[in-house]
Each structure stands twice: as structure tokens, then as C-alpha cells.
Protein backbone atom coordinates (compact mmCIF):
# COMPACT_ATOMS: atom_id res chain seq x y z
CA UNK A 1 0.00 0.00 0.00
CA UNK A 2 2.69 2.22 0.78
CA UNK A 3 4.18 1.81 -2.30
CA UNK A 4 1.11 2.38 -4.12
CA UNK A 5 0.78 5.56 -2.27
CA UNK A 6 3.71 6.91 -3.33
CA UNK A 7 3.16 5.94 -6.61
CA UNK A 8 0.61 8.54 -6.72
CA UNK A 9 2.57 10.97 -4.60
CA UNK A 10 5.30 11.18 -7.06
CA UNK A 11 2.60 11.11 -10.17
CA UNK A 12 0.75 13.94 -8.43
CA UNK A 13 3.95 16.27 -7.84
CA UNK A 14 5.16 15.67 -11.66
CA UNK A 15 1.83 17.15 -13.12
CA UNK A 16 1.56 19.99 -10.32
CA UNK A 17 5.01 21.19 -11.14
CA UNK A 18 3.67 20.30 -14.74
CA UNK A 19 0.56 22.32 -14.60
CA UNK A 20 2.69 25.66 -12.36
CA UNK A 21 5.72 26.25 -14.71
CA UNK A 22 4.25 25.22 -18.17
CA UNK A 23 0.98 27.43 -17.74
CA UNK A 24 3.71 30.54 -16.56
CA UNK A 25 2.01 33.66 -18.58
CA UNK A 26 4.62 35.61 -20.85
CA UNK A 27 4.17 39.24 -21.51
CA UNK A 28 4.59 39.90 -25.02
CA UNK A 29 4.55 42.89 -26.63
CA UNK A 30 1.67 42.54 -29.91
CA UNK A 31 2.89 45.80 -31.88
CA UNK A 32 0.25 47.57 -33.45
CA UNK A 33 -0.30 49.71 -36.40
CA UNK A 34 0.72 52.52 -34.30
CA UNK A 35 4.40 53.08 -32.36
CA UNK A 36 4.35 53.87 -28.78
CA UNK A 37 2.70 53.01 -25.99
CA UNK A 38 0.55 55.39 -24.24
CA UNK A 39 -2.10 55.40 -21.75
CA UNK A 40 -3.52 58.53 -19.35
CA UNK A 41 -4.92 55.74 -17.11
CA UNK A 42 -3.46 52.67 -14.88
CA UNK A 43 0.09 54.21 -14.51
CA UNK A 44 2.79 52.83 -11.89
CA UNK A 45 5.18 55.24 -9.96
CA UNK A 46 8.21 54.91 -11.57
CA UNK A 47 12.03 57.38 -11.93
CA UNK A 48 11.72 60.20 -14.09
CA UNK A 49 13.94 59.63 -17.87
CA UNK A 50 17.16 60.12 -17.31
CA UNK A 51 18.03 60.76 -20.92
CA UNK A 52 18.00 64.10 -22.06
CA UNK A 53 16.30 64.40 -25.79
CA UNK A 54 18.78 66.23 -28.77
CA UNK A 55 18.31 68.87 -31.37
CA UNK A 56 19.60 67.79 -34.53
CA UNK A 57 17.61 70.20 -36.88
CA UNK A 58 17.65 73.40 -36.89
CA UNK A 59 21.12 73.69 -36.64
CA UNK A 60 22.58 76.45 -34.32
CA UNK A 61 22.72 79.95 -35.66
CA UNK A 62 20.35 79.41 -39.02
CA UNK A 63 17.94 82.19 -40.04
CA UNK A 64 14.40 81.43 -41.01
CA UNK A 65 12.00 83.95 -43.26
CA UNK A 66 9.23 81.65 -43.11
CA UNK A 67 7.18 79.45 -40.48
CA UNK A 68 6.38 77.13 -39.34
CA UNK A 69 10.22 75.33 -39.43
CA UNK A 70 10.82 71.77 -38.79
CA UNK A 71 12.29 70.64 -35.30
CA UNK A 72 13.36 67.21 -34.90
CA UNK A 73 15.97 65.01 -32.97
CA UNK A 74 16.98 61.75 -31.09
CA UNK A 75 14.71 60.60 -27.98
CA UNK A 76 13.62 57.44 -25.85
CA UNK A 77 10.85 55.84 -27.29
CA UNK A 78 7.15 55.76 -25.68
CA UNK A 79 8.08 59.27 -24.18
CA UNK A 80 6.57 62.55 -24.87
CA UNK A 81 8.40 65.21 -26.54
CA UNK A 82 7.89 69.18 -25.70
CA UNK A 83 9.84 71.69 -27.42
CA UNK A 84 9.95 75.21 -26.06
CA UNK A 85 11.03 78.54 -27.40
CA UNK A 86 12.73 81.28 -25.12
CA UNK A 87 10.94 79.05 -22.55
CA UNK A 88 7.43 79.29 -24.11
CA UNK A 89 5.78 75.87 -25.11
CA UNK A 90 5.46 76.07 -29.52
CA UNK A 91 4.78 72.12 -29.98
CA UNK A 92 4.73 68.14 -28.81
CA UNK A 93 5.45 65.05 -30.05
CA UNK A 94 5.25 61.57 -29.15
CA UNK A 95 9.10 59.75 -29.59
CA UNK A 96 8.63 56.83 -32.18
CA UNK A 97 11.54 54.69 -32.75
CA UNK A 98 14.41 56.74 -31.10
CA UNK A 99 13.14 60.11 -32.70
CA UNK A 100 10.76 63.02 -33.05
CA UNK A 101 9.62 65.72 -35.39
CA UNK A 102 7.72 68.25 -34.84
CA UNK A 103 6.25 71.18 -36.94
CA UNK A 104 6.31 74.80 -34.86
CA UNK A 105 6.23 78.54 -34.97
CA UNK A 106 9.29 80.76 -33.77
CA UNK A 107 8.72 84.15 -32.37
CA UNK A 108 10.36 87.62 -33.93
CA UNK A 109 13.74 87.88 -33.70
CA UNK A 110 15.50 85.23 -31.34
CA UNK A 111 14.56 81.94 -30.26
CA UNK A 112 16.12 80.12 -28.08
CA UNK A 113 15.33 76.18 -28.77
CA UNK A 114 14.95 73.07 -26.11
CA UNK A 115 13.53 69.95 -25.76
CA UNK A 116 12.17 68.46 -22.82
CA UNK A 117 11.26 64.64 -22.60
CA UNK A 118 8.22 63.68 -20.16
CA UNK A 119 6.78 60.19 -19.05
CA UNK A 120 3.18 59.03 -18.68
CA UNK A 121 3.26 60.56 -14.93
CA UNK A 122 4.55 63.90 -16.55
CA UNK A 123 7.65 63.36 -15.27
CA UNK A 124 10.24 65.39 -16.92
CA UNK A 125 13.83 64.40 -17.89
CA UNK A 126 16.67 66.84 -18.45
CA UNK A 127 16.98 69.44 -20.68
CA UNK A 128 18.17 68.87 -24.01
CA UNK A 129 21.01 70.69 -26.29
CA UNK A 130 19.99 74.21 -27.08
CA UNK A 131 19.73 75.42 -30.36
CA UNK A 132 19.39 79.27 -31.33
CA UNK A 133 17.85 80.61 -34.40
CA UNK A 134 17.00 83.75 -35.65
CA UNK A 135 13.11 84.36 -37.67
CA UNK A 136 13.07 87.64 -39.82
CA UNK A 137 9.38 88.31 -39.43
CA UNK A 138 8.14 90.43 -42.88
CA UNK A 139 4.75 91.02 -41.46
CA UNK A 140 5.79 91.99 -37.43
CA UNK A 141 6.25 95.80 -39.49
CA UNK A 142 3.58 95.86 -41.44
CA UNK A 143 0.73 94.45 -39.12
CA UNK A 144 2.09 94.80 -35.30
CA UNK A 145 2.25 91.28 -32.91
CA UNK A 146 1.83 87.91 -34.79
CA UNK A 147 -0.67 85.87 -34.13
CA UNK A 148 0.34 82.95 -32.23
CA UNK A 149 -1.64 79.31 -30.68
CA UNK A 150 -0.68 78.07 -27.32
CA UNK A 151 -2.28 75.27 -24.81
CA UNK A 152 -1.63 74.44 -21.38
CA UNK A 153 -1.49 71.04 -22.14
CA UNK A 154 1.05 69.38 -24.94
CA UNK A 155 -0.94 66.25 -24.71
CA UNK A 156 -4.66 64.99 -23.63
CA UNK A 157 -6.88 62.09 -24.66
CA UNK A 158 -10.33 60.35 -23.65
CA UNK A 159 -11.83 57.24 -24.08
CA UNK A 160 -12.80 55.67 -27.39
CA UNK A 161 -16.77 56.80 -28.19
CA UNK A 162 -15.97 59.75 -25.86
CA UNK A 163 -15.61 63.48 -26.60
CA UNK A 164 -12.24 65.48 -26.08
CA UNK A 165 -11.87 68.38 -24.94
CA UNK A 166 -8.70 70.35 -25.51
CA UNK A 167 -8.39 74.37 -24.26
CA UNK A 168 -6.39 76.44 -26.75
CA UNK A 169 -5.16 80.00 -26.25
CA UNK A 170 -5.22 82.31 -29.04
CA UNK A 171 -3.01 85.55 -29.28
CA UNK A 172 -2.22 88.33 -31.01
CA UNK A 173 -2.80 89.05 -34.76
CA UNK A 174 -6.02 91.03 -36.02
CA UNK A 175 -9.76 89.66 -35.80
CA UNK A 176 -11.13 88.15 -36.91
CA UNK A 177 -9.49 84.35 -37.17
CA UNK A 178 -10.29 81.38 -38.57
CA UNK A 179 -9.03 78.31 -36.66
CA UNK A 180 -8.79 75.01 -38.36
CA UNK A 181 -8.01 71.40 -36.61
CA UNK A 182 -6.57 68.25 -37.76
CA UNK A 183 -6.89 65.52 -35.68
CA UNK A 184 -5.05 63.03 -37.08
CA UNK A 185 -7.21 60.42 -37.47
CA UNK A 186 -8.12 60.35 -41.02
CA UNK A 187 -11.43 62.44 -40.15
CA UNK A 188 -12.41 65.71 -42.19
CA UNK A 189 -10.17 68.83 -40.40
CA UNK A 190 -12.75 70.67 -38.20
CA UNK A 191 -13.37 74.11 -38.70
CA UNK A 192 -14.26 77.47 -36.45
CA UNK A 193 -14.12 81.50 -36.84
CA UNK A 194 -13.76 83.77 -33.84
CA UNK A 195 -14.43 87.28 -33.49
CA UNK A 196 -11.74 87.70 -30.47
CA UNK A 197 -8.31 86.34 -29.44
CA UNK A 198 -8.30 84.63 -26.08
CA UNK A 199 -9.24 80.89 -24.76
CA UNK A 200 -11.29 78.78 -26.41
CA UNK A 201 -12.16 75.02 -26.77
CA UNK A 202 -11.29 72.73 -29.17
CA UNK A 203 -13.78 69.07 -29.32
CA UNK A 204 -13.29 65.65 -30.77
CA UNK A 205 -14.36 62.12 -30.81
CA UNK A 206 -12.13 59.49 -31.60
CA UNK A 207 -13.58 55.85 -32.68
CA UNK A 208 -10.05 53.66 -32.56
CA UNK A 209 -7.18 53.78 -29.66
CA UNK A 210 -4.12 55.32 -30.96
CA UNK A 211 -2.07 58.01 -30.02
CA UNK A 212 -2.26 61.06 -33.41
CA UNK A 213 -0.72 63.87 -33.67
CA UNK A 214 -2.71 66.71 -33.61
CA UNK A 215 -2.08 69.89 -35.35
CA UNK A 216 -4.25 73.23 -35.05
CA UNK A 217 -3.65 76.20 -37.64
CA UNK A 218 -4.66 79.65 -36.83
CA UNK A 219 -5.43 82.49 -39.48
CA UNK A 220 -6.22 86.07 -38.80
CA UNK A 221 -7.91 88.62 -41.26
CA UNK A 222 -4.43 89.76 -42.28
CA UNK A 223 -3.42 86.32 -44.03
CA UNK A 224 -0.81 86.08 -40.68
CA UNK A 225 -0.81 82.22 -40.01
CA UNK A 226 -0.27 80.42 -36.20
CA UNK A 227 0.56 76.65 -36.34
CA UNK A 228 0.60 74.27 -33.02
CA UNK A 229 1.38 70.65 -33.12
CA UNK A 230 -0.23 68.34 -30.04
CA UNK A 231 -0.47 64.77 -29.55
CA UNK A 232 -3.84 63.34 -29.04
CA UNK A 233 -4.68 60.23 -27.50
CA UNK A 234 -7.54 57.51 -28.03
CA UNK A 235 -7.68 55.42 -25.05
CA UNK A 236 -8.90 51.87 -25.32
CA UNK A 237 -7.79 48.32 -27.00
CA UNK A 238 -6.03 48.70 -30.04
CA UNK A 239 -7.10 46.58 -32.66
CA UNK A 240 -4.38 44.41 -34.23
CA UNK A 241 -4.17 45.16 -37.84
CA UNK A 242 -5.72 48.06 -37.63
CA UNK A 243 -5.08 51.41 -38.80
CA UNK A 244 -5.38 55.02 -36.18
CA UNK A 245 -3.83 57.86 -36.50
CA UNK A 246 -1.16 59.54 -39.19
CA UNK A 247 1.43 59.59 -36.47
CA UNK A 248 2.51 58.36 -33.40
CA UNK A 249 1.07 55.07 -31.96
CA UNK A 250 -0.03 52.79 -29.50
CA UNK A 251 0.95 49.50 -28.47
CA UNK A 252 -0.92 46.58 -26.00
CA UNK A 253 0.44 43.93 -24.37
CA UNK A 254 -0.94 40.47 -24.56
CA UNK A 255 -0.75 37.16 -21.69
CA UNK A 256 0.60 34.18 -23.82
CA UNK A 257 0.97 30.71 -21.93
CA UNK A 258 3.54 28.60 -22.51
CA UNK A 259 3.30 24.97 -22.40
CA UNK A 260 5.94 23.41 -23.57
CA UNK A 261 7.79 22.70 -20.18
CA UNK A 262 4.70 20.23 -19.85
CA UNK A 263 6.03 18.24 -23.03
CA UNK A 264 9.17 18.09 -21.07
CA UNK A 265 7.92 16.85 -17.74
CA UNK A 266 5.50 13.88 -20.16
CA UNK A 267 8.67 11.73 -20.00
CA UNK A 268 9.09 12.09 -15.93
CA UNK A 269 5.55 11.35 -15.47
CA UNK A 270 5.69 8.34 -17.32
CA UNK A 271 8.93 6.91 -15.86
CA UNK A 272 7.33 8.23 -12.44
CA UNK A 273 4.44 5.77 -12.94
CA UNK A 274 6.32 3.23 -13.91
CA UNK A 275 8.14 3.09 -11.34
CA UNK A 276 5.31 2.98 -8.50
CA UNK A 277 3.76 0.07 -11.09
CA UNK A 278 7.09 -1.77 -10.51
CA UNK A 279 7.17 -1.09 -6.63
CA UNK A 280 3.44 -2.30 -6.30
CA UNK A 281 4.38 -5.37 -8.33
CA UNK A 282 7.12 -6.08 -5.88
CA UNK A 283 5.11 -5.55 -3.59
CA UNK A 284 2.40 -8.11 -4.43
CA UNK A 285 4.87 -10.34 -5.07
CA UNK A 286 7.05 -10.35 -1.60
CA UNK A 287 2.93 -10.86 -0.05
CA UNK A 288 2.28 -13.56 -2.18
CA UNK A 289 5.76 -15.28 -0.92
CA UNK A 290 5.48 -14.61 2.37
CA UNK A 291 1.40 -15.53 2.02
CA UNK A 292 2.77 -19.12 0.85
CA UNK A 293 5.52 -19.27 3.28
CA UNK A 294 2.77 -19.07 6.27
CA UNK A 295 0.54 -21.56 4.20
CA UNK A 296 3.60 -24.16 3.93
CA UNK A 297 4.64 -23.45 7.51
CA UNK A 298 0.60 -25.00 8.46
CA UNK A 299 1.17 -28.00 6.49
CA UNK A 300 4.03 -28.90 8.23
CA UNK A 301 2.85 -28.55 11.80
């Protein structure tokens, strides 16, 4: 019996051990259409980044005529990307594959250029290189202060199905202004006018999860054109082979179980019964001998 018992013992442990380490669940990253995960919900506490963005473009010392100029560099992926002008926020980015770009306006005369990296608490990291360049503003003469966009907030999402709200700051130029918004997500660009500069709200709806970059273009009556780039968010479950967004990205993450150190343990299972069979067949035997021996023992006496 004892045998038999730990026949089962053994059996019992092999397929527990079986059943614990094959059935461990692997976090795998499933990449989606998009590049970049991010989520305004469910974060953990974590260090602030502790690398500092770059500046690679514009290039220290260049003059620009026009705007809005391209600014782009190297980053960490996943985090957010704010660039700032004599210490005035002009535009945000989310980093996708080691870099950013971002399209933004410069202010008359000198602007001093730096990037600033954040994390899904709003952490920030250190300050990048800075870069100095010089816009030769045509129209500053002829019409007074530019018009310029600004927001308190570089990025903001919702919920898929549910409406964002996003509060822009307009400034500057000569009313009235016509405001136009892309939000990135394939969906006709959303138009306004306003009679005065000041705050004001800008609304959307997003139907997939994805992080898009969002860019809104003021216009005043003079022709005198503002330009802010934003990154939007779509929170939700990404759909694999789906498509959201013109830029930036989202990623989701995805329990797979792994079963193949089962296969393995199939062979110690087996040799683990056999060997209980064997014992219990021992077993029977030595009773069946000693069994006799006690029956041969009565014949005698």
C-alpha cells in the first residue's frame, strides 16, 4: 500500500510542477499599427527619464523667413516630446523609434530652442542641447504682434466613443481668425471662426485607440498664419491590424501561456508511474511469498 501511495505521490507532484511552470504567462509585446505606448490611465510610480532628448535640426545659428520650421531630434521611445522657445511651449510630439519631429512657430527675432522629454506621470527628464535661431518676421512691421496658438497642455486624450476636450489660447494678430483642426485620425479637419483672441475650446471624438498627432492652424484677417502641433490620445484596445492615426502610436500587451515545459515533464511522469507500477508489483509479489511461506509453515505442523 505504501508503495502504491507513493506511486501517486510522485505522479501527483510531476503534473503539479507540470501544470505551475508550463501554464507561466509571458508578456509579449503585440505591436500595433501605431508606435508607442501610451495610456492617461493605470500608470505605476516609476524614476523620471534620465536621458535628455537632442536637437539635430535646426542647426545652431540658421535664419528662417518663413514658419512654421521643422524641429526634430533623437529621444527614448514611448516618451513625450515638448519643445519650447525662449521658454514658451510652440509644440509636442510623441518619440517613435528613437526620434521626433515636430512642426512649430518661432517668435520675432530670437529663439532660443529646447527639448524636454516627459513620461506618462509627466515626469520630466533633463533638458536637451539648445539650439538658437533667428526668424526675420516680414509682417511683425507691417501688421504689429503675430498671431500665435498656445495650450496648457502638450498632450490629452479620452476614451474611445468619448468626446475630447482640448483648451487652446489664441493671441495676437487682427480679428477676426479662422481656426482650423486636424486631428489626425483620417477624419475631415474641423473648422471654427472667432471674433476675439483669447481661450477657447477645441472638441473631438475618436472611434479607434491610438495616439495622433494633432495639429491646429490659426489664421487672422491679415493672411498672418499660427501653427501648433499636439499629440492626441484615443484610449482603449487597439485593434491588431488596424489602422489610427497619421502619427505616433499605440501599443498593448498580450498574456501568452507557454506549455511546452509540460512536453518536457511527459517523460518524468511516465517513468514516475512506472516506477510505483514496478514497486506495487514487488510488492504483491514479496505478499504472495510470504502468504505461501505461512501456508507451507501449516502443512508442516
Amino acid at each position: 500500500m505504501k508503495y502504491k501511495i507513493l506511486q501517486r505521490i510522485t505522479y501527483s507532484l510531476v503534473l503539479g510542477l507540470g501544470l505551475v511552470f508550463g501554464a507561466v504567462p509571458q508578456a509579449t509585446a503585440v505591436t500595433n499599427p501605431q508606435q508607442g505606448t501610451t495610456g492617461l490611465q493605470g500608470t505605476i510610480p516609476s524614476p523620471p527619464p534620465k536621458t535628455a532628448a537632442t536637437i539635430s535640426n535646426p542647426v545652431n545659428g540658421r535664419v528662417f523667413t518663413t514658419t512654421p520650421i521643422d524641429i526634430s531630434g533623437l529621444c527614448t521611445t514611448d516618451l513625450l516630446v515638448k519643445v519650447f522657445s525662449n521658454n514658451i511651449f510652440i509644440g509636442s510630439a510623441q518619440c517613435q523609434k528613437g526620434s521626433y519631429a515636430i512642426k512649430a512657430d518661432l517668435f520675432s527675432g530670437d529663439n532660443t530652442l529646447v527639448a524636454r522629454v516627459y513620461d506618462a506621470l509627466d515626469q520630466n527628464g533633463p533638458d536637451s542641447n539648445t539650439v538658437t535661431v533667428n526668424f526675420q518676421d516680414s509682417a511683425l512691421a507691417a501688421f504689429g504682434q503675430r498671431i500665435s496658438l498656445s495650450s496648457s497642455m502638450a498632450k490629452n486624450g479620452a476614451n474611445v466613443g468619448s468626446q475630447l476636450t482640448w483648451p487652446i489660447i489664441l493671441s495676437g494678430g487682427t480679428a477676426p481668425y479662422a481656426i482650423s483642426v486636424d486631428w489626425g485620425d483620417g477624419s475631415a479637419a474641423e473648422l471654427m471662426s472667432l471674433s476675439f483672441a483669447g481661450p477657447f475650446d477645441i472638441t473631438h471624438t475618436y472611434k479607434a485607440a491610438g495616439v495622433y498627432r494633432v495639429i491646429v492652424k490659426g489664421t487672422d484677417s491679415t493672411g498672418s498664419a499660427a501653427f501648433l502641433q499636439l499629440v492626441g490620445v484615443g484610449n482603449g484596445s487597439v485593434t491588431q491590424g488596424s489602422s489610427s492615426g497619421t502619427s505616433g502610436g499605440a501599443t498593448s500587451s498580450s498574456k501568452v501561456y507557454v506549455w511546452w515545459p509540460v512536453t518536457l515533464l511527459i517523460p518524468f511522469a511516465f517513468a514516475a508511474f512506472w516506477i510505483g507500477r514496478k514497486f506495487e508489483l514487488v510488492a504483491i509479489h514479496r505478499r504472495l511469498e510470504k502468504q505461501a511461506s505461512l501456508y507451507q509453515n501449516e502443512i508442516q505442523r
